[in-house]
C-alpha atoms as a PDB file:
ATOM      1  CA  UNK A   1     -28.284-144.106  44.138  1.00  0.00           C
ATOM      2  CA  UNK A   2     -30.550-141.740  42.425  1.00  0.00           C
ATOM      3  CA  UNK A   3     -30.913-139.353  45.579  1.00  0.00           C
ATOM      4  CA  UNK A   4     -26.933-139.384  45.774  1.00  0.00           C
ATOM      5  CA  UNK A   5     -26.658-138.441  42.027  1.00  0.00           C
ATOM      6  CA  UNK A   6     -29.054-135.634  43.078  1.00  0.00           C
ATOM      7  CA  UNK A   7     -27.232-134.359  45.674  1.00  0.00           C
ATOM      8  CA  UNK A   8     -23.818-134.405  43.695  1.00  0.00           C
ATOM      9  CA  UNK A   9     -25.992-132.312  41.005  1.00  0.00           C
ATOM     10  CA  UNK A  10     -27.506-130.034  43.248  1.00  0.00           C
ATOM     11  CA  UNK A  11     -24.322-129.412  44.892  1.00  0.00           C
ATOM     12  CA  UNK A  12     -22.418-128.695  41.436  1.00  0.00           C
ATOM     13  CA  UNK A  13     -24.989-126.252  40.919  1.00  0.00           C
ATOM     14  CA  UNK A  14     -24.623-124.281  43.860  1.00  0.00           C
ATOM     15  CA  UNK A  15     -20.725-124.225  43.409  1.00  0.00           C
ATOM     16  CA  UNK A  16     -21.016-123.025  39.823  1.00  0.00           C
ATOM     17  CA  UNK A  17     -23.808-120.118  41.225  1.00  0.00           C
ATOM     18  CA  UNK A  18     -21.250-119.415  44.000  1.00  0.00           C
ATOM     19  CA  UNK A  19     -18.081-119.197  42.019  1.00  0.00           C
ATOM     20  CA  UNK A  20     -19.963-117.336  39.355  1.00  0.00           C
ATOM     21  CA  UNK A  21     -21.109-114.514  41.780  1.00  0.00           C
ATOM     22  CA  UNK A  22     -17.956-114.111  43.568  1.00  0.00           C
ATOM     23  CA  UNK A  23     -16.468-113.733  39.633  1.00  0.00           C
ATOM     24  CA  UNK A  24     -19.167-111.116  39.065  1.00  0.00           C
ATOM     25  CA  UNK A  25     -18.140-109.639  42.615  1.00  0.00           C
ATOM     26  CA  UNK A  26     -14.572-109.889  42.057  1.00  0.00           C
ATOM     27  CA  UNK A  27     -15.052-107.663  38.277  1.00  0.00           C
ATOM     28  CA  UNK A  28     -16.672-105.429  39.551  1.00  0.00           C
ATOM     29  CA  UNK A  29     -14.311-104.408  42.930  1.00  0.00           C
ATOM     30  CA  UNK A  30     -11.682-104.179  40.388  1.00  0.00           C
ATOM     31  CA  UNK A  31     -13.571-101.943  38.737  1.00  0.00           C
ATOM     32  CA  UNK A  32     -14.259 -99.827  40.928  1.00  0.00           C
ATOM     33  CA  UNK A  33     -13.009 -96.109  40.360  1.00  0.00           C
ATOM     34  CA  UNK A  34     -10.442 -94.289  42.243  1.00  0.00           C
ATOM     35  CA  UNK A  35     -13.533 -92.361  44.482  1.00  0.00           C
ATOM     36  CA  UNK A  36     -15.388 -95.567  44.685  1.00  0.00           C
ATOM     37  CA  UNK A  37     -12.126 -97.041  46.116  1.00  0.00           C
ATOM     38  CA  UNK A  38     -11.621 -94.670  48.873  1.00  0.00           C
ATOM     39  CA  UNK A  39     -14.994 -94.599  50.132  1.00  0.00           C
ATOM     40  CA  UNK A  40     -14.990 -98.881  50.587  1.00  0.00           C
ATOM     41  CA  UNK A  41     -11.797 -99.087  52.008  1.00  0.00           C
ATOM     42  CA  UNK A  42     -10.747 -96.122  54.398  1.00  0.00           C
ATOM     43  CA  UNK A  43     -13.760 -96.795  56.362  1.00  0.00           C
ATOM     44  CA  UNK A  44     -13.045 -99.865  57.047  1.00  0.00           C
ATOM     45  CA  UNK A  45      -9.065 -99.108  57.790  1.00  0.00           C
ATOM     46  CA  UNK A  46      -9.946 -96.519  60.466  1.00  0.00           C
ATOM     47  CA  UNK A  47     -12.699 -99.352  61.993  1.00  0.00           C
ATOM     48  CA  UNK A  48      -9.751-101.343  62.019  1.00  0.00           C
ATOM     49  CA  UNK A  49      -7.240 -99.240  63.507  1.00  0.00           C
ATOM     50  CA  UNK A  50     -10.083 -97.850  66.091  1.00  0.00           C
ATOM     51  CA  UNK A  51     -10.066-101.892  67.435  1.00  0.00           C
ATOM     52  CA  UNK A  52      -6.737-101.919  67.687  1.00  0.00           C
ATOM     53  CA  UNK A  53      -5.856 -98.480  69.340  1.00  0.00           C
ATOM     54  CA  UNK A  54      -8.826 -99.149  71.397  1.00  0.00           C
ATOM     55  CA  UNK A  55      -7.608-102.738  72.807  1.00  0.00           C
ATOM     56  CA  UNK A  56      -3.541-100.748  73.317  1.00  0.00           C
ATOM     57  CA  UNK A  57      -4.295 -96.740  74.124  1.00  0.00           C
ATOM     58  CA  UNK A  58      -7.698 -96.681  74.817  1.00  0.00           C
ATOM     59  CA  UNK A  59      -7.676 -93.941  72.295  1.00  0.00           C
ATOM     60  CA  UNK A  60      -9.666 -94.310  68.694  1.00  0.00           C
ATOM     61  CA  UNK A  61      -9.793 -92.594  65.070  1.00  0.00           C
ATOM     62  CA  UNK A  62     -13.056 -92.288  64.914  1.00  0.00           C
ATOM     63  CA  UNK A  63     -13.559 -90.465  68.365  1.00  0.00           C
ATOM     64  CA  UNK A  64     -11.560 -87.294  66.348  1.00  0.00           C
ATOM     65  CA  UNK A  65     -14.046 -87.620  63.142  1.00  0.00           C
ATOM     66  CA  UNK A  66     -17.263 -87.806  65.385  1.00  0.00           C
ATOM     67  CA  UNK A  67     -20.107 -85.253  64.481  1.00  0.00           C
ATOM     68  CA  UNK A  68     -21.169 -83.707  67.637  1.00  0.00           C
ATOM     69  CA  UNK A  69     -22.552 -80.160  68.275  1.00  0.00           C
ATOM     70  CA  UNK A  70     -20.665 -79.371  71.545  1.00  0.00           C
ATOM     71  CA  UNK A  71     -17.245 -80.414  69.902  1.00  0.00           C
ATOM     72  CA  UNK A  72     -17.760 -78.386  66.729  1.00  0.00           C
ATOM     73  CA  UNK A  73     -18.964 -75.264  68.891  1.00  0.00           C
ATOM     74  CA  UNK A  74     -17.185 -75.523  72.066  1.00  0.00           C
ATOM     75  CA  UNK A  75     -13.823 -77.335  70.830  1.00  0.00           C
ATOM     76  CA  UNK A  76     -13.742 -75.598  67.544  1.00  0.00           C
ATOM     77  CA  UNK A  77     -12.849 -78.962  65.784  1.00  0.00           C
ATOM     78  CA  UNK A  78     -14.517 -78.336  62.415  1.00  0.00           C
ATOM     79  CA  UNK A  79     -12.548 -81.215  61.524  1.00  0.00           C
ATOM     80  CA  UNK A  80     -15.550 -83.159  62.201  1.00  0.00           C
ATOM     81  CA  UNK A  81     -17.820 -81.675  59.814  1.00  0.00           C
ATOM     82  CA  UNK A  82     -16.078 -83.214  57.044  1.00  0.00           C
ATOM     83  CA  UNK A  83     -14.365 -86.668  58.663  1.00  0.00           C
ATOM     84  CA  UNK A  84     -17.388 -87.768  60.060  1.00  0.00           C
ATOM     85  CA  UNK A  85     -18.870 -89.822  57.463  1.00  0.00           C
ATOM     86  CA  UNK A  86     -15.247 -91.675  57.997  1.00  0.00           C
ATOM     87  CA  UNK A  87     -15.966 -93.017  60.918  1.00  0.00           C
ATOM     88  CA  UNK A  88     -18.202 -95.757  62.251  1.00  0.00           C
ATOM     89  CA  UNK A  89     -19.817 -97.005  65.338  1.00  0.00           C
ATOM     90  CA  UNK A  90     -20.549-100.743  64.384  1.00  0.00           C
ATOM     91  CA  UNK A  91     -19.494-103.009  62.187  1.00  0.00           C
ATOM     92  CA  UNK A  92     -23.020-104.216  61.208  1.00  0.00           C
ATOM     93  CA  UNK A  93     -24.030-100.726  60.452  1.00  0.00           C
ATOM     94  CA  UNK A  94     -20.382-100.274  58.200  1.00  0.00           C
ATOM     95  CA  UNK A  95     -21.569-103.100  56.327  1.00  0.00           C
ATOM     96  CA  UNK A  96     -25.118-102.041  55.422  1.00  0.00           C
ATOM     97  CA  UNK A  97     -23.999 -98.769  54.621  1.00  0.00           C
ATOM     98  CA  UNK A  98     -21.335-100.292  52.019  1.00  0.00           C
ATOM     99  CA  UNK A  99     -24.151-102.502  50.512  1.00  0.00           C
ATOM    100  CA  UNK A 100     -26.099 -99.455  49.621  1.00  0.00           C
ATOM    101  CA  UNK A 101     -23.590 -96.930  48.972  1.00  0.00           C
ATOM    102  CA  UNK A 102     -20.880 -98.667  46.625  1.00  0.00           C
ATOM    103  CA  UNK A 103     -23.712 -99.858  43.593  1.00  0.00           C
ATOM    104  CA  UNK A 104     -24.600 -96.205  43.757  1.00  0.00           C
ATOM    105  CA  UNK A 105     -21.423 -94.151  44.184  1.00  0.00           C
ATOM    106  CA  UNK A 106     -20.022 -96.577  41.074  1.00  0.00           C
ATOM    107  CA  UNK A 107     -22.818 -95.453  38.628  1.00  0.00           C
ATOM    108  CA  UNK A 108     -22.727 -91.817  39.869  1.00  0.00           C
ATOM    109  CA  UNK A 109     -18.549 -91.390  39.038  1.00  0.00           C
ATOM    110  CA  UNK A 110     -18.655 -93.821  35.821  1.00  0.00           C
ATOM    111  CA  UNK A 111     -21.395 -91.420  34.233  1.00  0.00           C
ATOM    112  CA  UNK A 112     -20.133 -87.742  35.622  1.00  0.00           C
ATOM    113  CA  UNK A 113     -16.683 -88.585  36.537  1.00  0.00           C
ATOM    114  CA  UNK A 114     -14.618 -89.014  39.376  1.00  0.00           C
ATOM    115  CA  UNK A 115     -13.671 -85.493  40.490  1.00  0.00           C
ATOM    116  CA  UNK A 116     -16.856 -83.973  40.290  1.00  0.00           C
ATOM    117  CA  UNK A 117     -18.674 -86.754  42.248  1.00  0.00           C
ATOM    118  CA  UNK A 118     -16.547 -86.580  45.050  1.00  0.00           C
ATOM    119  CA  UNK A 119     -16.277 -82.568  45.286  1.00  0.00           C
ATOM    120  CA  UNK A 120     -19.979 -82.655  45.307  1.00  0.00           C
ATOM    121  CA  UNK A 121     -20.036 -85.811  47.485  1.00  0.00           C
ATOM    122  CA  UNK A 122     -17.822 -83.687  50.868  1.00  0.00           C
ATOM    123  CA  UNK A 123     -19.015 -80.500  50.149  1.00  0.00           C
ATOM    124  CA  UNK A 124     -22.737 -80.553  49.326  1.00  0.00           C
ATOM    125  CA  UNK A 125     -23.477 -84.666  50.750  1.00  0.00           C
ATOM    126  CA  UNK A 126     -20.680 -83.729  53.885  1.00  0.00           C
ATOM    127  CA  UNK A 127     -20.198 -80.479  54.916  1.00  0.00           C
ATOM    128  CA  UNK A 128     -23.416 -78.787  54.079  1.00  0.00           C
ATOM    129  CA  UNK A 129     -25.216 -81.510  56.169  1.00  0.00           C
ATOM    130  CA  UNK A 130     -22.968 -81.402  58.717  1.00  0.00           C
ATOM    131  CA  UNK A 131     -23.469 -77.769  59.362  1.00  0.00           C
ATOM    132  CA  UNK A 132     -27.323 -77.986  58.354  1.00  0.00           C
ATOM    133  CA  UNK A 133     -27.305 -80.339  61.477  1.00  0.00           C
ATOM    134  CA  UNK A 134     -24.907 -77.950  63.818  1.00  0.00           C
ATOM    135  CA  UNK A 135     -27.191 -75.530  63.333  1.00  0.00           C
ATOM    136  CA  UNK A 136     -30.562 -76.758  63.833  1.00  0.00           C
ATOM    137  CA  UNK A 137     -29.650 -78.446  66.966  1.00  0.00           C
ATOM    138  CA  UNK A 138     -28.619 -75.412  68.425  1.00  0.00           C
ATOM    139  CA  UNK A 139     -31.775 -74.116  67.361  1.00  0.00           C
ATOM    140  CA  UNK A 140     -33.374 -76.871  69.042  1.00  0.00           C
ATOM    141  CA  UNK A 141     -31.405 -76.073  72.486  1.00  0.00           C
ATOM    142  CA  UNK A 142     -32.282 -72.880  72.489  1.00  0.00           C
ATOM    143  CA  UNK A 143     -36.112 -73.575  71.833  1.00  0.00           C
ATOM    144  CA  UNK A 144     -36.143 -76.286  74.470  1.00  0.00           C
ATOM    145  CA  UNK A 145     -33.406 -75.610  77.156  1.00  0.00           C
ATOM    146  CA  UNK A 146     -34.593 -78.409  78.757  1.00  0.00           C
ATOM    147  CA  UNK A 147     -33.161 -81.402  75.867  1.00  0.00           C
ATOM    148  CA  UNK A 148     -29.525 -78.393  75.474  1.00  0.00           C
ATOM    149  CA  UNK A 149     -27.261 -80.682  76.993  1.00  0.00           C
ATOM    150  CA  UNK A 150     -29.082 -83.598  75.984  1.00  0.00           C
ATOM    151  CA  UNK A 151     -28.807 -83.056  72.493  1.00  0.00           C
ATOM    152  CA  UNK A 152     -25.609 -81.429  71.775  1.00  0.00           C
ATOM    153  CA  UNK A 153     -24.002 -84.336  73.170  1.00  0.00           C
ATOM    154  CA  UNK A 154     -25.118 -87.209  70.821  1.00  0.00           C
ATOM    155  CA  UNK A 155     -22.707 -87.882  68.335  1.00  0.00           C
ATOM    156  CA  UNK A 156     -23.475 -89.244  64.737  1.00  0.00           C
ATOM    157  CA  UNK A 157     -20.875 -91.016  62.319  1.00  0.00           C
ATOM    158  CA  UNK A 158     -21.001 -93.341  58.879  1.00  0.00           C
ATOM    159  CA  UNK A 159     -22.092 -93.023  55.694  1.00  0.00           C
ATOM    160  CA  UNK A 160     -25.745 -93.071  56.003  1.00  0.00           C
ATOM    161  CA  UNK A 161     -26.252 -89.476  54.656  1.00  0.00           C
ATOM    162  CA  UNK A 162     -23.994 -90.200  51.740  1.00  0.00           C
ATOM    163  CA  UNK A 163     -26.267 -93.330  50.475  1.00  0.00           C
ATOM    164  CA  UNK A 164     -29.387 -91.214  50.709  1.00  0.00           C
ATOM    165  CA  UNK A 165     -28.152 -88.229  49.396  1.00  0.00           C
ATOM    166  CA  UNK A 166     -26.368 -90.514  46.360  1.00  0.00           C
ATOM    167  CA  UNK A 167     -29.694 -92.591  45.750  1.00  0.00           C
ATOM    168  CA  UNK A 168     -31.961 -89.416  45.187  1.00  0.00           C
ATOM    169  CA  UNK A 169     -29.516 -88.316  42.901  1.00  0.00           C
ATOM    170  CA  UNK A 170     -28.883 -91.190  41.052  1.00  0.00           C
ATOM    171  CA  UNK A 171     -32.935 -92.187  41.095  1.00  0.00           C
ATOM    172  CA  UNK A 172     -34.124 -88.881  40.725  1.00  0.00           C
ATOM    173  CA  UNK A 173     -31.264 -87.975  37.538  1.00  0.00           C
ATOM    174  CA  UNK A 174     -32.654 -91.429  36.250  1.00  0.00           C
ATOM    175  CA  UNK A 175     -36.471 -90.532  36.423  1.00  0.00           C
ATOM    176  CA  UNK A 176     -35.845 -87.071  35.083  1.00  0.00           C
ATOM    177  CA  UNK A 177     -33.613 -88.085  32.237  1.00  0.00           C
ATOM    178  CA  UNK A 178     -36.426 -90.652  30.959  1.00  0.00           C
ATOM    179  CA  UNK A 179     -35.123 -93.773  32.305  1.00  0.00           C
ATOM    180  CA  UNK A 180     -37.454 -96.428  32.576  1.00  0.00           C
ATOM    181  CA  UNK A 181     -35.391 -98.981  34.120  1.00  0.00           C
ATOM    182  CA  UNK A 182     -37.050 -99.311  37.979  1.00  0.00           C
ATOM    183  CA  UNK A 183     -36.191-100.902  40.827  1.00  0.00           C
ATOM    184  CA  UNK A 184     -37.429-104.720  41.334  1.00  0.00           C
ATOM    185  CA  UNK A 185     -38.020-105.786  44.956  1.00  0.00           C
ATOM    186  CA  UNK A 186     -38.314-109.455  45.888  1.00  0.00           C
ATOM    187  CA  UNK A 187     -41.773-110.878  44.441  1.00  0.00           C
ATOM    188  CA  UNK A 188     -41.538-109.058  41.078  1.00  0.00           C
ATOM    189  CA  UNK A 189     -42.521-105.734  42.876  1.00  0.00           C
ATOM    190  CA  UNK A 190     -41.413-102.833  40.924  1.00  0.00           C
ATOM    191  CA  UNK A 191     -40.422 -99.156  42.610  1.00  0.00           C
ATOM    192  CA  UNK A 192     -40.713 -96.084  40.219  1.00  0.00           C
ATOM    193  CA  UNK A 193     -37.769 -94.055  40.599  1.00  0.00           C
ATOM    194  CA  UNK A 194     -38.898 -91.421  42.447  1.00  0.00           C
ATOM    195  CA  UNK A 195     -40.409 -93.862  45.198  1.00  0.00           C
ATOM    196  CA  UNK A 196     -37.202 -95.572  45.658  1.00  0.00           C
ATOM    197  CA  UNK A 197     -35.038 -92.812  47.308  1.00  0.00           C
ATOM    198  CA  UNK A 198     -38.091 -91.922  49.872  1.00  0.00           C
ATOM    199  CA  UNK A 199     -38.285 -95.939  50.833  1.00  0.00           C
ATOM    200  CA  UNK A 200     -33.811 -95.809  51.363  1.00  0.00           C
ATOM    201  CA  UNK A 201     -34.818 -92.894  53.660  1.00  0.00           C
ATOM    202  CA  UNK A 202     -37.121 -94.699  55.715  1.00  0.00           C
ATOM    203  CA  UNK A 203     -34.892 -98.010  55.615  1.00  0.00           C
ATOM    204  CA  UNK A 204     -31.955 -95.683  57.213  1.00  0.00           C
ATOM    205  CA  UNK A 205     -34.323 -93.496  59.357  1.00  0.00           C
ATOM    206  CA  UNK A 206     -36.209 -96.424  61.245  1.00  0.00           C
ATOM    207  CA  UNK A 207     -33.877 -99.700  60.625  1.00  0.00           C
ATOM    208  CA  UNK A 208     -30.504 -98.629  60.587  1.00  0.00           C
ATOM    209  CA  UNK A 209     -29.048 -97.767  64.527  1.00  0.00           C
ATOM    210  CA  UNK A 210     -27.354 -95.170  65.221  1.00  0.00           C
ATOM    211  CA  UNK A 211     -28.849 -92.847  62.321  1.00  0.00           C
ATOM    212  CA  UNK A 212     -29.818 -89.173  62.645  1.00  0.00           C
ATOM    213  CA  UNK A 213     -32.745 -88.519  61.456  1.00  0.00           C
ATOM    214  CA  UNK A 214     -31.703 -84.774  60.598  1.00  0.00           C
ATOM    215  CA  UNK A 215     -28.381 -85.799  58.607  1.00  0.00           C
ATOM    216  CA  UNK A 216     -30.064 -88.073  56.499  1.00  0.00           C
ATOM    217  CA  UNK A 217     -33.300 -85.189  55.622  1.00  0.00           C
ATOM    218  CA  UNK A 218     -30.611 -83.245  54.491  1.00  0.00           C
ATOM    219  CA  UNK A 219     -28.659 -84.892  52.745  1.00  0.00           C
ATOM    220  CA  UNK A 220     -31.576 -86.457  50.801  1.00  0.00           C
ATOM    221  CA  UNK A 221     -33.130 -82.276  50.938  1.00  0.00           C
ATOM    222  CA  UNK A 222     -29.902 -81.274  49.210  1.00  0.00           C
ATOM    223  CA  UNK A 223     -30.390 -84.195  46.754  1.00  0.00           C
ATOM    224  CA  UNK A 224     -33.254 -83.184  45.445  1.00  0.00           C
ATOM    225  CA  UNK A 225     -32.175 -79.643  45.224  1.00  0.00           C
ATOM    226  CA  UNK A 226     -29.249 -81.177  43.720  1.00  0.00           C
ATOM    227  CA  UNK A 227     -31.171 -82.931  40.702  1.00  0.00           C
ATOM    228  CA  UNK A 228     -33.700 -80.224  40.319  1.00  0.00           C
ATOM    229  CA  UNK A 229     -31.008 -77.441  39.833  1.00  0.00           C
ATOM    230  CA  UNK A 230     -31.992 -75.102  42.755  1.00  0.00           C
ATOM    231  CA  UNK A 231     -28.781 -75.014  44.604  1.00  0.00           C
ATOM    232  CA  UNK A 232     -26.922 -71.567  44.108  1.00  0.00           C
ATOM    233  CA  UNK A 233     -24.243 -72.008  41.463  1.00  0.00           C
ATOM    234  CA  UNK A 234     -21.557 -71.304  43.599  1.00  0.00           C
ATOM    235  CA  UNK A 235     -22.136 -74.801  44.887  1.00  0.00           C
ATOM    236  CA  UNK A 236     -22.474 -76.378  41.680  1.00  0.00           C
ATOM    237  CA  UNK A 237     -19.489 -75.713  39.320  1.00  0.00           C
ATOM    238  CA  UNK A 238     -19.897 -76.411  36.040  1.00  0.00           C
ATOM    239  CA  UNK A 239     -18.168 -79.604  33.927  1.00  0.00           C
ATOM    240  CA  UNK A 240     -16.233 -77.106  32.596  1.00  0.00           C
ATOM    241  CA  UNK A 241     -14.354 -75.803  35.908  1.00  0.00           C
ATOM    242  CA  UNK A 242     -13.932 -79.667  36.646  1.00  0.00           C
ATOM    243  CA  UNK A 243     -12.024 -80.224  33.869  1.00  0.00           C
ATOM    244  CA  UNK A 244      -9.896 -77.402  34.334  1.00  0.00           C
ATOM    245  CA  UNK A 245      -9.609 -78.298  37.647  1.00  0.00           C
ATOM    246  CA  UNK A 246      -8.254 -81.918  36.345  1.00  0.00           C
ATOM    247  CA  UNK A 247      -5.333 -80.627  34.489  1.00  0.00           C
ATOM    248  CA  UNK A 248      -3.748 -79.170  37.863  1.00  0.00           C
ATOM    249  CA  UNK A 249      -0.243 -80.809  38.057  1.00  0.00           C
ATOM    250  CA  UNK A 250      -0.604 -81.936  41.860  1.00  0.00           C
ATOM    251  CA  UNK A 251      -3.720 -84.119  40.417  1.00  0.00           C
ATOM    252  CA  UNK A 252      -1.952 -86.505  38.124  1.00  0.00           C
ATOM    253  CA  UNK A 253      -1.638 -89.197  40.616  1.00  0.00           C
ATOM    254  CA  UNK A 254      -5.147 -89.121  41.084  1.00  0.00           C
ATOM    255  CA  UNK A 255      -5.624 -88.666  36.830  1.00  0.00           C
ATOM    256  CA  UNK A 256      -3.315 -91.852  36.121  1.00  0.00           C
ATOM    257  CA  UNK A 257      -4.570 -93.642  38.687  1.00  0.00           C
ATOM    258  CA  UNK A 258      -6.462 -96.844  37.265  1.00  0.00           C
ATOM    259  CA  UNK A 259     -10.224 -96.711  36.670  1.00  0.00           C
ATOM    260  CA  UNK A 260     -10.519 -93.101  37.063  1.00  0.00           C
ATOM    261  CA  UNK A 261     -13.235 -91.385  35.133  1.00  0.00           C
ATOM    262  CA  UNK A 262     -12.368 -87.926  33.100  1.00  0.00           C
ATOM    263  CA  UNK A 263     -15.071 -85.521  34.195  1.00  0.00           C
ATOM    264  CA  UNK A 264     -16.190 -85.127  30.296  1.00  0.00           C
ATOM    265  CA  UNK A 265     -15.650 -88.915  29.183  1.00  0.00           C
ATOM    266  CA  UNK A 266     -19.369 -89.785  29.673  1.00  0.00           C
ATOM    267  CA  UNK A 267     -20.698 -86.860  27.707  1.00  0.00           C
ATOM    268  CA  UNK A 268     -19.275 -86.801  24.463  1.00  0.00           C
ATOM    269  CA  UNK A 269     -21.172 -87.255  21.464  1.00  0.00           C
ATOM    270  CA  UNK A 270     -20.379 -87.076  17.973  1.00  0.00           C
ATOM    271  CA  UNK A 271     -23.753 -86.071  15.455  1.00  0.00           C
ATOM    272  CA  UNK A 272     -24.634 -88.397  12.177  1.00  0.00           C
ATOM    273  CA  UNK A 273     -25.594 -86.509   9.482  1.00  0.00           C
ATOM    274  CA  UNK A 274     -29.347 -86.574   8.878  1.00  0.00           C
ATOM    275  CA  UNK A 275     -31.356 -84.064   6.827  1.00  0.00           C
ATOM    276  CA  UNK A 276     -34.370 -84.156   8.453  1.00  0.00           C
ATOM    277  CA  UNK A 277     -33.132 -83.165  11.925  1.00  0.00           C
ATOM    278  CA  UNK A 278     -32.352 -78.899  12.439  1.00  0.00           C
ATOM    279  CA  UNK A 279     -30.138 -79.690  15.451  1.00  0.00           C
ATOM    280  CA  UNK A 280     -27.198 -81.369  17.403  1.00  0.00           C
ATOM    281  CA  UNK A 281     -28.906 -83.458  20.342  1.00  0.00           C
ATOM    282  CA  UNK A 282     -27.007 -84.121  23.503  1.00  0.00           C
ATOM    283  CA  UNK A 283     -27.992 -85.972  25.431  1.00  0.00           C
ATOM    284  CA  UNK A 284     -25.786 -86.542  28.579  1.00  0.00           C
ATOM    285  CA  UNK A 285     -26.913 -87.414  32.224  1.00  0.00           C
ATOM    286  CA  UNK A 286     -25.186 -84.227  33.189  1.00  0.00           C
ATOM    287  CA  UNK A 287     -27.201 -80.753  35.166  1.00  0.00           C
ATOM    288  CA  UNK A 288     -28.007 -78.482  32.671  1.00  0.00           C
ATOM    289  CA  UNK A 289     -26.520 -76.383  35.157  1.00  0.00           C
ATOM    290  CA  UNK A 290     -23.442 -77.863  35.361  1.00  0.00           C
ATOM    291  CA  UNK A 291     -22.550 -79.513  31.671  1.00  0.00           C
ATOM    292  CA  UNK A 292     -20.244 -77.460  29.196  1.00  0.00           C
ATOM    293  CA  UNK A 293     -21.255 -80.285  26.261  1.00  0.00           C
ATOM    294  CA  UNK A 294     -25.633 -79.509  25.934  1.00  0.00           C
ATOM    295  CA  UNK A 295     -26.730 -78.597  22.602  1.00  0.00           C
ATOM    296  CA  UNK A 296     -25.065 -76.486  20.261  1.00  0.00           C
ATOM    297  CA  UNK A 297     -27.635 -73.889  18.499  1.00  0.00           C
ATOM    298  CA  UNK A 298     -29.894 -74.794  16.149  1.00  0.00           C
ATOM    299  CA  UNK A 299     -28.643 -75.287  12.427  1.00  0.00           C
ATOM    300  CA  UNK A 300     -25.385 -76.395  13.846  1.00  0.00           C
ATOM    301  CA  UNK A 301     -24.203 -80.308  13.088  1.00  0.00           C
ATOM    302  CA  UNK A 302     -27.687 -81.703  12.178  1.00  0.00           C
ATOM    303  CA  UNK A 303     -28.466 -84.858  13.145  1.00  0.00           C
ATOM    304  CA  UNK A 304     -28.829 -87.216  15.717  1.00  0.00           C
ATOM    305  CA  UNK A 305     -26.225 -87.580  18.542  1.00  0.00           C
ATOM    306  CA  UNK A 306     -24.523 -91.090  19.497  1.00  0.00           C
ATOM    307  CA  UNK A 307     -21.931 -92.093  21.812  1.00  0.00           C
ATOM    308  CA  UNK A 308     -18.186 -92.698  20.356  1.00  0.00           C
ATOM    309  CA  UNK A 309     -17.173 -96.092  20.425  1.00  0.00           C
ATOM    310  CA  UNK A 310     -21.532 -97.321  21.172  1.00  0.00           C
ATOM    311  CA  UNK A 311     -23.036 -99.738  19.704  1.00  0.00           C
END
């Protein structure tokens, strides 16, 4: 009788634990912002559609958003350079990639907004890779006639380069802004910031199939770069241009849409009075390269600067 009691207790328990998580899980998907959004479901659409056209034409999405040297040189479909994280290869390798990416990609647009996170996210986490890549294997052909062929026809897809490029931002941003809140692994181990993004390089290097090992140095290369503010400005606009950008008439879908994130929402703080402080502190996650909202001049708005609406 008392084993049976147990049992009913035990299993009570993990039906609370389950429903609770898939609550926490089912919060948080809703949400998600509009960027977020896009990048965990169109993935999985086109994986879809590829089974189907696959099973009917023989004929796939993905095979069009493919990153492979000979296309993008010999077919001219530049197409690729930008679709390719889009695509996928497994299903298995879709799902790690989600795991990894979404917790990131959330933080990243909820603190610098959804615009600028996914400019930055095709052009300098996409494109620049994707060329980066185009043009050291042709480098490497030429070097090594022997692998030419070899190489320029392996193909590379997912959003592998995205996650590492995303985590050294997000970890390095934290580790440079101050943050003390590291990473926990299983057995109380904890991972400084700036350890983290090198072990989610290895993990997709050596564990995930199907990864290149050249996309995913430069995305997490650029990253860095990224974080460190040694990218040329032309690739970085400011929070200023983004919000600009936002007020373009063709965007408002996007701006209405729910959950999204105004590129200057995060940053804005208002000063308290305090006569003992000679200037106005911001202190936003944002580039000093890229925010619009950093520190006024001295003498101006004394005082120390908190969030509207904080605690």
């Amino acid at each position: 009788m008392n084993n049976s009691n147990q049992n009913t207790t035990t299993l009570n328990n993990n039906g609370d634990a389950t429903r609770m998580f898939m609550t926490h899980v089912k919060e948080m998907l809703l949400s998600l912002p509009p960027f977020s959004v896009f990048a965990l479901i169109v993935p999985y659409v086109i994986y879809l559609l590829d089974n189907i056209l696959l099973l009917v034409y023989s004929q796939s999405i993905s095979q069009w958003c493919f990153l492979s040297v000979d296309k993008v040189l010999n077919g001219l479909q530049v197409q690729r350079l930008v679709l390719y994280p889009l695509g996928s290869t497994s299903f298995a390798k879709l799902l790690i990639t989600t795991i990894w990416l979404l917790p990131e990609l959330h933080k990243l647009e909820k603190r610098h907004g959804t615009i600028k996170v996914a400019w930055l996210t095709f052009l300098l986490y996409t494109l620049l890779p994707g060329l980066g890549y185009v043009i050291l294997v042709t480098v490497i052909s030429f070097s090594m006639p022997t692998y030419d062929q070899g190489l320029k026809d392996v193909v590379y897809a997912g959003m592998t380069g995205w996650v590492v490029a995303l985590i050294f931002w997000s970890y390095l941003e934290d580790d440079r802004n101050g943050s003390s809140d590291n990473r926990m692994l299983p057995g109380s181990i904890r991972i400084p910031n700036k350890v983290m993004p090198m072990l989610a390089l290895l993990f997709f290097v050596f564990l995930v199939p199907d990864s290149s090992f050249l996309l995913n140095l430069i995305s997490a290369v650029i990253g860095y770069l990224y974080v460190h503010e040694k990218l040329p400005k032309i690739l970085t606009s400011s929070d200023e241009s983004f919000a600009r950008f936002e007020k373009k008439p063709w965007l408002t879908p996007l701006i209405s849409a729910p959950n999204y994130v105004p590129v200057n929402e995060h940053g804005v703080y208002l000063p308290i009075t305090n006569p003992n402080s000679t200037s106005f502190a911001n202190t936003s996650y944002s580039n000093n390269n890229n925010s619009s909202n950093t520190a006024s001049s001295p003498g101006s708005f004394p005082g120390q600067g908190y969030r509207l609406g904080s605690s």
